[in-house]
Protein backbone atom coordinates (compact mmCIF):
# COMPACT_ATOMS: atom_id res chain seq x y z
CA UNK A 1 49.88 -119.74 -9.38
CA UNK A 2 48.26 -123.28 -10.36
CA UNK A 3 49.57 -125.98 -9.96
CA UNK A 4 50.28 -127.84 -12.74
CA UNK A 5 52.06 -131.38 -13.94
CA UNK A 6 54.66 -129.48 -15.86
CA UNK A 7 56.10 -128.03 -12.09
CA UNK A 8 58.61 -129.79 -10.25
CA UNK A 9 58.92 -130.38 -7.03
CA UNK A 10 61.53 -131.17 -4.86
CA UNK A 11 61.09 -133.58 -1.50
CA UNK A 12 64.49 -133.88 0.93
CA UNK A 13 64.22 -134.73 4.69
CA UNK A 14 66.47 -132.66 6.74
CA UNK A 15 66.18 -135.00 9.34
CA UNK A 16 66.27 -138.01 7.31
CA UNK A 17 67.11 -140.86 10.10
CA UNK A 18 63.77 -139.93 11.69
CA UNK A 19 61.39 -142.83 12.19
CA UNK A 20 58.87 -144.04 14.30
CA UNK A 21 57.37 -146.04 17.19
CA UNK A 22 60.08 -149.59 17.46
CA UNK A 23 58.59 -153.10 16.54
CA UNK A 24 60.69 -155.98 15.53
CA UNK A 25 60.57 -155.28 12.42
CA UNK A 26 63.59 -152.87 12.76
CA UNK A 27 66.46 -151.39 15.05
CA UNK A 28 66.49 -147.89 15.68
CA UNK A 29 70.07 -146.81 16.54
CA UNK A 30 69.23 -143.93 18.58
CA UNK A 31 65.97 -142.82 20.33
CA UNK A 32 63.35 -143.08 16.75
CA UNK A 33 66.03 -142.75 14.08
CA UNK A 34 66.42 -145.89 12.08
CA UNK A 35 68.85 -145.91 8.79
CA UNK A 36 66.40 -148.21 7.50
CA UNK A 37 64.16 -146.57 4.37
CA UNK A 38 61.55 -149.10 5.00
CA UNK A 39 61.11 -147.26 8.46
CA UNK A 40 61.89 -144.02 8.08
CA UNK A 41 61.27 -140.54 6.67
CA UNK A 42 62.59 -141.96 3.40
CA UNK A 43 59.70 -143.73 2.90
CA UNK A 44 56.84 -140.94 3.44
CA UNK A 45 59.26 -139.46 0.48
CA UNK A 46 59.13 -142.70 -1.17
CA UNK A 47 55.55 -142.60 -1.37
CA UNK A 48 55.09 -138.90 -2.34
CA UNK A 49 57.27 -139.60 -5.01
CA UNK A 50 55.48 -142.61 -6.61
CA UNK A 51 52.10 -140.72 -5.99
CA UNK A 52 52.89 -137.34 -7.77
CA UNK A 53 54.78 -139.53 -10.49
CA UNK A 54 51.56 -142.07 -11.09
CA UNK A 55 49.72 -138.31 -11.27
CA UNK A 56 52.19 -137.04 -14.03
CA UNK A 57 54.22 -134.49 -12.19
CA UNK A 58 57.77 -134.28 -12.51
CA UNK A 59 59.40 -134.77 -8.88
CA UNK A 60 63.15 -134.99 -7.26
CA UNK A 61 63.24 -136.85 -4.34
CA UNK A 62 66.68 -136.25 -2.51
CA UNK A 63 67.16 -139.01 0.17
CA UNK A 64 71.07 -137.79 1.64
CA UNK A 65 70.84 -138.11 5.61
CA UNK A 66 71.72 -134.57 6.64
CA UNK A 67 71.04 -135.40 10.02
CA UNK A 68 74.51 -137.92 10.33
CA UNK A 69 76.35 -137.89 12.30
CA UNK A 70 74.07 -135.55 14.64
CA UNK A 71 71.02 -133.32 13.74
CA UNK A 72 73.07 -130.29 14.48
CA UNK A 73 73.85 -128.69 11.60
CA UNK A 74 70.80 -130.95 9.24
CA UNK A 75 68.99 -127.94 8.78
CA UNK A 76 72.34 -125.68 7.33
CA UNK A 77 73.57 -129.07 5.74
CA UNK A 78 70.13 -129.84 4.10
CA UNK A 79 70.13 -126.01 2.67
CA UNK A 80 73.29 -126.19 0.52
CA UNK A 81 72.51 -129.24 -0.98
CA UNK A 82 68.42 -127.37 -1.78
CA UNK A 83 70.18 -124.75 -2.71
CA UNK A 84 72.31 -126.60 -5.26
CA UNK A 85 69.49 -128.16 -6.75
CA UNK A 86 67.77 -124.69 -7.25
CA UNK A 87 70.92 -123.68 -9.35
CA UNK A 88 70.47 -126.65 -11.81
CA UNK A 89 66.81 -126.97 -11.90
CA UNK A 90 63.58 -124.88 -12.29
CA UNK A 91 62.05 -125.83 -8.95
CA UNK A 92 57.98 -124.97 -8.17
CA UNK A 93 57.47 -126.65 -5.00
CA UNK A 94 60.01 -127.48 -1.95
CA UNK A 95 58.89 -129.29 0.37
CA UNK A 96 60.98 -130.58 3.94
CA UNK A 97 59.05 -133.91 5.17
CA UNK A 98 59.60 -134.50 9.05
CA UNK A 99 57.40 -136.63 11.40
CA UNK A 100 54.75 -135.07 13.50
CA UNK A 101 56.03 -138.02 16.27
CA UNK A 102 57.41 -140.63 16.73
């Protein structure tokens, strides 16, 4: 189907800790996760969700850390909660952002 502003799409990061090459500007507390927004997955979110908003589509942007306290388990963690938000809402897009690499 088209895509249209009406839809609404739903961003979440399964692995939402994930973030990217160190610099001063932040502390990573394991190898590239960082609980800081500004530096990690959150962010790409953050920015999908101002884009698609500024374009007039309607857009949840879930920002839990289902990867805390260890990525085992993100993926089934991250899954209820989707699937919980499919109950309440009519959903068009779903969409699981991850880094490529660090």
């Amino acid at each position: 189907s088209d895509v249209c502003s009406s839809d609404l799409y739903n961003f979440y990061t399964s692995h939402t800790s994930e973030s990217f090459k160190a610099n001063e500007k932040y502390e990573m507390y394991k190898n590239y996760r960082s609980l800081d927004e500004n530096y990690n997955i959150v962010k790409i979110g953050n920015v999908f969700e101002e884009s698609l908003t500024e374009m007039g589509f309607n857009v949840i942007h879930n920002s839990e850390y289902f990867d805390l306290p260890s990525t085992t388990g993100a993926y089934k963690r991250s899954r209820v909660k989707v699937e919980s938000i499919l109950e309440k809402n009519n959903i068009s897009t779903i969409i699981d952002v991850h880094r490529d690499a660090y």
